[in-house]
C-alpha atoms as a PDB file:
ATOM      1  CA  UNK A   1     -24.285  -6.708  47.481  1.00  0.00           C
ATOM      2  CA  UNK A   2     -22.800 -10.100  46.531  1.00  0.00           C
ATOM      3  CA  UNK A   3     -25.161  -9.791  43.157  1.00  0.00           C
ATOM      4  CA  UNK A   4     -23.208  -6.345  42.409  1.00  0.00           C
ATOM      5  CA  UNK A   5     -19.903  -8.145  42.618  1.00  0.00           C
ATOM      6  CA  UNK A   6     -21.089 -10.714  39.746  1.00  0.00           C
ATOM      7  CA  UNK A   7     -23.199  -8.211  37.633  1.00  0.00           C
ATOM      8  CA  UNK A   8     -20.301  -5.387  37.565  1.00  0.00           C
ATOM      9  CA  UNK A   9     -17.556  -7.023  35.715  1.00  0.00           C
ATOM     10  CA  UNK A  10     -20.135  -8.140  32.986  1.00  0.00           C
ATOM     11  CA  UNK A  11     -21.827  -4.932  32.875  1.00  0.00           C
ATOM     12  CA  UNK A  12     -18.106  -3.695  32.160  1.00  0.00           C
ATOM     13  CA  UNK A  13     -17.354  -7.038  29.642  1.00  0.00           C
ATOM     14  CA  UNK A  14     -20.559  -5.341  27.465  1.00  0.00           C
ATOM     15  CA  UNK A  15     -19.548  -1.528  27.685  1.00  0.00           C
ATOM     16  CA  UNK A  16     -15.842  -2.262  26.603  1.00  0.00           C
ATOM     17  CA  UNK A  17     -17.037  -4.985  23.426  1.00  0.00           C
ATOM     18  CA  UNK A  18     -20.168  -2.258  22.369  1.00  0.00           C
ATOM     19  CA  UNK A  19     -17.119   0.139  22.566  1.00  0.00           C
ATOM     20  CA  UNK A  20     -14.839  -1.651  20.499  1.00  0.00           C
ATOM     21  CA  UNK A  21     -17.926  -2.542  17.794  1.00  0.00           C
ATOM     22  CA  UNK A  22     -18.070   1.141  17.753  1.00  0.00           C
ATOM     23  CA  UNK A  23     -13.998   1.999  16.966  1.00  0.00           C
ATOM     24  CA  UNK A  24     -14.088  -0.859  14.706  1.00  0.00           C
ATOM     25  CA  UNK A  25     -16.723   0.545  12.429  1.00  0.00           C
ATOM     26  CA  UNK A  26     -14.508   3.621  12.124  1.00  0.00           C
ATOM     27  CA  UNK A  27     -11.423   1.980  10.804  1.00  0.00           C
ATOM     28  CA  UNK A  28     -10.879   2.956   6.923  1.00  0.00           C
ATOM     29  CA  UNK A  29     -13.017   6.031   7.422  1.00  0.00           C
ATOM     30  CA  UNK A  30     -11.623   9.401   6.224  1.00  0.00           C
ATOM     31  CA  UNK A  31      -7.629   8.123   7.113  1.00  0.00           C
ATOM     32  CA  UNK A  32      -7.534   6.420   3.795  1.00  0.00           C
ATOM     33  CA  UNK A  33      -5.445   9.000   2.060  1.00  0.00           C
ATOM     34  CA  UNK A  34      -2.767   9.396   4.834  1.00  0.00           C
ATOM     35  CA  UNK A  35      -0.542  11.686   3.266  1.00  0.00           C
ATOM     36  CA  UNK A  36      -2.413  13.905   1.225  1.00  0.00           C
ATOM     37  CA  UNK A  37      -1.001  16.740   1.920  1.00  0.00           C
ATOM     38  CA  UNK A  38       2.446  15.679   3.952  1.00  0.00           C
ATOM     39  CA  UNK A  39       4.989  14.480   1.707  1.00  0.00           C
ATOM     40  CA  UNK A  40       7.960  12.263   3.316  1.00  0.00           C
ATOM     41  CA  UNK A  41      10.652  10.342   1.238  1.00  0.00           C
ATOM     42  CA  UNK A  42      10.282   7.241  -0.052  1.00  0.00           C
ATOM     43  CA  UNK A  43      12.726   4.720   1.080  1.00  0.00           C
ATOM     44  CA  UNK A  44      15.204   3.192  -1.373  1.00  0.00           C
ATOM     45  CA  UNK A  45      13.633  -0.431  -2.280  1.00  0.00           C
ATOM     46  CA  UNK A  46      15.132  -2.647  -4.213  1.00  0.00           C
ATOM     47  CA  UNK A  47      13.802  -6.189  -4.848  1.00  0.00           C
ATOM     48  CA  UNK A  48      14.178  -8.937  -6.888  1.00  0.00           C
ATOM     49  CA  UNK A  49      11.203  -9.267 -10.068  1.00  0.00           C
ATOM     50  CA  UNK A  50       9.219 -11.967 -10.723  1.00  0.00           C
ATOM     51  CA  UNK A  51      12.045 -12.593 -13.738  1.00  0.00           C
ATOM     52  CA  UNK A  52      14.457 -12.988 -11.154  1.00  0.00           C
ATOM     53  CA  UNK A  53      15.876  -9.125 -12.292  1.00  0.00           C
ATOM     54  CA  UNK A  54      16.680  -6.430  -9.618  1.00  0.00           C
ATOM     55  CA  UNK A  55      13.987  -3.533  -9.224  1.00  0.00           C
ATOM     56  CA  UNK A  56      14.932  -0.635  -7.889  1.00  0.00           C
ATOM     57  CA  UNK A  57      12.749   2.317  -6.703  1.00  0.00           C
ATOM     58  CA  UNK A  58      15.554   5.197  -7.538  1.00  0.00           C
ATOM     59  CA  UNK A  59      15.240   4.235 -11.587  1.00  0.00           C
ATOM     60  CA  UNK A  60      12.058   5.823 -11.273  1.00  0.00           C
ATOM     61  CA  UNK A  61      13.736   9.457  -9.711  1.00  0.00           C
ATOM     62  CA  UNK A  62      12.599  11.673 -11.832  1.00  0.00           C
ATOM     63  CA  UNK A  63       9.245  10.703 -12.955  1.00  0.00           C
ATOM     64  CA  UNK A  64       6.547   9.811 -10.659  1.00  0.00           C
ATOM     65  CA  UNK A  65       5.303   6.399 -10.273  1.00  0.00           C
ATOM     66  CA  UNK A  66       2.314   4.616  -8.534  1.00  0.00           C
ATOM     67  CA  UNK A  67       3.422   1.626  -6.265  1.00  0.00           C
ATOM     68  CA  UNK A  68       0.673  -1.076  -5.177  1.00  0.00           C
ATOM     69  CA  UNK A  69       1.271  -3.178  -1.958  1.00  0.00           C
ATOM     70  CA  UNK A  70      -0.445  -6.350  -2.376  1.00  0.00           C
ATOM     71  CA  UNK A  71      -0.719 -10.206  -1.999  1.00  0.00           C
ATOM     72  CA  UNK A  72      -2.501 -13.134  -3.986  1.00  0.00           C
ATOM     73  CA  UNK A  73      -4.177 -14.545  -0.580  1.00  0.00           C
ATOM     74  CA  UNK A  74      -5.940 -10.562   0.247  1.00  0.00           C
ATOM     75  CA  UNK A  75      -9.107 -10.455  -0.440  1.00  0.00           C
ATOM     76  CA  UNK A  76      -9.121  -6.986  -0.437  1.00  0.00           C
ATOM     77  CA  UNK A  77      -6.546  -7.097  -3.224  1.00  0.00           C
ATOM     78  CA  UNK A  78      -8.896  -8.476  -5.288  1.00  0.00           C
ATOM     79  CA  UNK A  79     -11.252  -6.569  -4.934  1.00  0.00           C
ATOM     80  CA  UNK A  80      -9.782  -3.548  -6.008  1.00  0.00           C
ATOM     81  CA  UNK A  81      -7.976  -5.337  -9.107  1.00  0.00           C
ATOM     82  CA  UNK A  82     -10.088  -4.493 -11.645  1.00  0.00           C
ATOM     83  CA  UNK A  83      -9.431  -0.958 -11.217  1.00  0.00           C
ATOM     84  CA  UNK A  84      -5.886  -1.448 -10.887  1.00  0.00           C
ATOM     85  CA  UNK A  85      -6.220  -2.502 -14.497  1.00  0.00           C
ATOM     86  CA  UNK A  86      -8.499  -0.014 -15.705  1.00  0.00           C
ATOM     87  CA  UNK A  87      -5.469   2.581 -13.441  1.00  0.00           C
ATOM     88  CA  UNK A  88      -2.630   0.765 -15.521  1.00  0.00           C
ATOM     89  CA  UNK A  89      -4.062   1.775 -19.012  1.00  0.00           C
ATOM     90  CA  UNK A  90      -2.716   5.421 -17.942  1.00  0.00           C
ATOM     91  CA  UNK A  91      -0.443   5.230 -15.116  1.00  0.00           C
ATOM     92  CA  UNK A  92       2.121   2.254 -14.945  1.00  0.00           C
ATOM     93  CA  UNK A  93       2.044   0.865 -11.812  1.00  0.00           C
ATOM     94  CA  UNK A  94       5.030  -1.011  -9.795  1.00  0.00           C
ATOM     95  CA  UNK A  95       3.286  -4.123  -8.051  1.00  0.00           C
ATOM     96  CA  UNK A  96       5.284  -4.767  -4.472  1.00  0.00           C
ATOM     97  CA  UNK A  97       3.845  -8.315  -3.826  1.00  0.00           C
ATOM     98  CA  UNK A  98       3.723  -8.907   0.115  1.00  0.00           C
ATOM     99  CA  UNK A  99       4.995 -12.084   1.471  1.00  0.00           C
ATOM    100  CA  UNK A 100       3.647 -14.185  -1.528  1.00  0.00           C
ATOM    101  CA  UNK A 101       4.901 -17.381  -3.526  1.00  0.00           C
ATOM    102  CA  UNK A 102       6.094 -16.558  -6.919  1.00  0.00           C
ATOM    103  CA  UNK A 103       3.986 -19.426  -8.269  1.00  0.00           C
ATOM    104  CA  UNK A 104       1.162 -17.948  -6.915  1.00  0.00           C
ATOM    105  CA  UNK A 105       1.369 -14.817  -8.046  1.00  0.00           C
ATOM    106  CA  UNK A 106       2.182 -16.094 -11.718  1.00  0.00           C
ATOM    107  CA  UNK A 107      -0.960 -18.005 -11.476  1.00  0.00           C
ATOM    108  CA  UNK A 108      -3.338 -15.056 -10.125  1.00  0.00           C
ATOM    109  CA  UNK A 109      -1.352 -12.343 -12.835  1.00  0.00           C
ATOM    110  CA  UNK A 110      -2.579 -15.192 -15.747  1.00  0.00           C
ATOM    111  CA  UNK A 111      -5.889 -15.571 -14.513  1.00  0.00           C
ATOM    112  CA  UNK A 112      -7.050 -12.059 -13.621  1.00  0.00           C
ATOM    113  CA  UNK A 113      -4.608  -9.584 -16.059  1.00  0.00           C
ATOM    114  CA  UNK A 114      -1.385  -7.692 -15.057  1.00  0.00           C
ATOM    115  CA  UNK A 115      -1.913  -4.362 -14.193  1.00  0.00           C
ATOM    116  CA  UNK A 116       1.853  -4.137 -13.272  1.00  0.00           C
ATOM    117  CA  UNK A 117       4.523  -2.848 -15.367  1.00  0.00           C
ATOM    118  CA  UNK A 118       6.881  -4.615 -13.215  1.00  0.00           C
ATOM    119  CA  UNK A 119       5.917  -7.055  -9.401  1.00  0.00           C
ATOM    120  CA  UNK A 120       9.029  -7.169  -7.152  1.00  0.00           C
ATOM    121  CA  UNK A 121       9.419  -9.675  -4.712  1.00  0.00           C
ATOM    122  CA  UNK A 122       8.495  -8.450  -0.703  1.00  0.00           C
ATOM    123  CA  UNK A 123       9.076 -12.125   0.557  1.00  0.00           C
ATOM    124  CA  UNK A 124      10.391 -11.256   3.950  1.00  0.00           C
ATOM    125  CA  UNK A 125       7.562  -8.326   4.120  1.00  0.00           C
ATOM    126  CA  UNK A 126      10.867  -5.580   4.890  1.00  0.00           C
ATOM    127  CA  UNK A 127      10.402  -3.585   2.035  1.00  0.00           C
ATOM    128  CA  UNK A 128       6.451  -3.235   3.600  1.00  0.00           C
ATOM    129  CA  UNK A 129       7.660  -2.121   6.744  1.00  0.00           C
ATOM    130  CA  UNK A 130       9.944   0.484   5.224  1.00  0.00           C
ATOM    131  CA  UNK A 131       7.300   1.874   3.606  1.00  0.00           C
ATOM    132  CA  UNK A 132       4.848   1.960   6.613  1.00  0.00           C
ATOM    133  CA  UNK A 133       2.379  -0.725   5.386  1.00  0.00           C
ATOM    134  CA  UNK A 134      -0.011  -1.552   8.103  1.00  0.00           C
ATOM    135  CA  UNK A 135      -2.151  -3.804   6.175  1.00  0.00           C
ATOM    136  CA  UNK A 136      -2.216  -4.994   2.572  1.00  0.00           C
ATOM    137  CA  UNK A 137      -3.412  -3.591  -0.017  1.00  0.00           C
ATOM    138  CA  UNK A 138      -1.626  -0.257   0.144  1.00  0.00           C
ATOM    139  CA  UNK A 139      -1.018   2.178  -2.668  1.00  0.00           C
ATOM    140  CA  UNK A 140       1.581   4.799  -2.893  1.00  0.00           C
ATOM    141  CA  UNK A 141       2.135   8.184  -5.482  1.00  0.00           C
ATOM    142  CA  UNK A 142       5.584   8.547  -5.492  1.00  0.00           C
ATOM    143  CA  UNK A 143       6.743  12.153  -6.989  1.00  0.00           C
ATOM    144  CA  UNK A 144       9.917  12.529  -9.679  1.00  0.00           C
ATOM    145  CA  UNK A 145      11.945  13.687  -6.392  1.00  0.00           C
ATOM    146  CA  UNK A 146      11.010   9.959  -4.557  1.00  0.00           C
ATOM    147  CA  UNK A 147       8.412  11.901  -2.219  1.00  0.00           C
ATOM    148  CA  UNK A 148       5.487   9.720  -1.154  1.00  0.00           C
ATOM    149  CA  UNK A 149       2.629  12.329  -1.856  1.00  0.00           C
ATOM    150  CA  UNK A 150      -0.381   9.878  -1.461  1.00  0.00           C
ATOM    151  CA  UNK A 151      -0.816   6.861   0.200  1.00  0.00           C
ATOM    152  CA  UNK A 152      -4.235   5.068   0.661  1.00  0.00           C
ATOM    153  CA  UNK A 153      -4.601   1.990   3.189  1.00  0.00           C
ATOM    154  CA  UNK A 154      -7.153  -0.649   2.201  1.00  0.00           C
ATOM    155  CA  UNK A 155      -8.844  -1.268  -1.435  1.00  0.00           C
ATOM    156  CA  UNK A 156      -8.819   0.967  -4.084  1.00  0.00           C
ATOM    157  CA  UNK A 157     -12.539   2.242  -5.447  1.00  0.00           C
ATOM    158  CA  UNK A 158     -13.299   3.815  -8.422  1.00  0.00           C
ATOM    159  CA  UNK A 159     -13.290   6.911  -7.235  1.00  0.00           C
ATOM    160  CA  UNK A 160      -9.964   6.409  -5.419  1.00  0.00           C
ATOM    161  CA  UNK A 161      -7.898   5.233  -8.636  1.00  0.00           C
ATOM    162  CA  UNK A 162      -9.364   8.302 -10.193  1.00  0.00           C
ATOM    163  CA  UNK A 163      -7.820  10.651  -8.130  1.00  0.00           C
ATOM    164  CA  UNK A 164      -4.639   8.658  -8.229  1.00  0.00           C
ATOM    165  CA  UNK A 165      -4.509   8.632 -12.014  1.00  0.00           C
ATOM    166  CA  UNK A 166      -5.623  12.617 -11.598  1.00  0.00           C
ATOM    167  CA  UNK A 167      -2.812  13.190  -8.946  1.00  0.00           C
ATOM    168  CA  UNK A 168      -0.258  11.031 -11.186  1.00  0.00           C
ATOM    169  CA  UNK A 169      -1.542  13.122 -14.801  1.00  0.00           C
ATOM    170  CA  UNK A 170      -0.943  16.527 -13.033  1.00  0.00           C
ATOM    171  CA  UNK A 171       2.695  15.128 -11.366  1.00  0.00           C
ATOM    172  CA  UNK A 172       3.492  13.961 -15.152  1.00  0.00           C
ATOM    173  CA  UNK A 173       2.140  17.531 -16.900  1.00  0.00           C
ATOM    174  CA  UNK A 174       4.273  19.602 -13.539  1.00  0.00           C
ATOM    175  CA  UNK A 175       7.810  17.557 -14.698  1.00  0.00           C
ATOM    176  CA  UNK A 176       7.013  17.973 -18.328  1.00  0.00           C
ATOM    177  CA  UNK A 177       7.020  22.209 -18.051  1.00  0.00           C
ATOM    178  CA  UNK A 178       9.082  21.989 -14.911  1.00  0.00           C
ATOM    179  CA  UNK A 179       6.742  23.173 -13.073  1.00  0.00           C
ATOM    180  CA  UNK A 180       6.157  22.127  -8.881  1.00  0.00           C
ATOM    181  CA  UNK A 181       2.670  20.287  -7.775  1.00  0.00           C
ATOM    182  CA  UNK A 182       1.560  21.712  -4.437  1.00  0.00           C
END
């Protein structure tokens, strides 16, 4: 009986860490695109540039734009860089860089390419909250009436910057003929 006492809790310790192995493997799994689907307005950001200029989210009402959530010391971020720049051939992109040193950013933006047509400055991380960033890197399609209409948590794939240039292309052609996107 005095065995059962010991062996119990540890039986316990293994079921709770196998089941947390288990809910870990399913994080990034098909909640990527949160908002596919469920549009909700963007908030009104406005940060300072890496030019020491003011950005501010509402120039963009009326066309749709692409903002990336992202930080020179993510390696995620990385990661899905190169197809931020292939992405920023066709759609320009706003780069929201996440509690980051200007220097540092300079420095990564020199070594790897821009894909950004402009990076504002998220220093104290506020604008990120506002926009409901759990994690960096987070991207965002933003429609011409400043609803968020995609949003992907985590790196960007291939596949996943296609559908975001896609999505952006048919948002552009819709505003063009004055047409609505569903």
């Amino acid at each position: 009986m005095k065995r059962a006492i010991y062996i119990l809790p540890i039986i316990l310790l293994i079921a709770l860490a196998a089941l947390s192995v288990v809910k870990l493997g399913q994080v990034g799994g098909p909640q990527g695109d949160l908002f596919q689907g469920k549009a909700r307005a963007a908030p009104a950001i406005e940060l300072q540039t890496l030019e020491g200029e003011t950005y501010r989210l509402s120039e963009h009402l009326g066309e749709p734009v692409v903002v990336n959530v992202w930080a020179t010391w993510c390696l995620p971020c990385k990661l899905e860089h190169p197809y931020l720049m292939e992405m920023s051939e066709e759609t320009p992109i706003v780069g929201v860089a996440y509690k980051d040193q200007p220097s540092a950013i300079v420095k990564m933006l020199e070594e790897d390419g821009n894909p950004f047509a402009v990076v504002g400055l998220d220093t104290d991380g506020m604008t990120g909250l506002s926009l409901g960033v759990n994690a960096v890197p987070e991207t965002f399609l933003i429609d011409a009436d400043g609803m968020i209409v995609r949003q992907h948590r985590g790196p960007l794939s291939r596949q996943e910057a296609d559908a975001f240039k896609t999505e952006y292309a048919q948002l552009k052609t819709a505003q063009s003929s004055g047409d609505e996107v569903n």
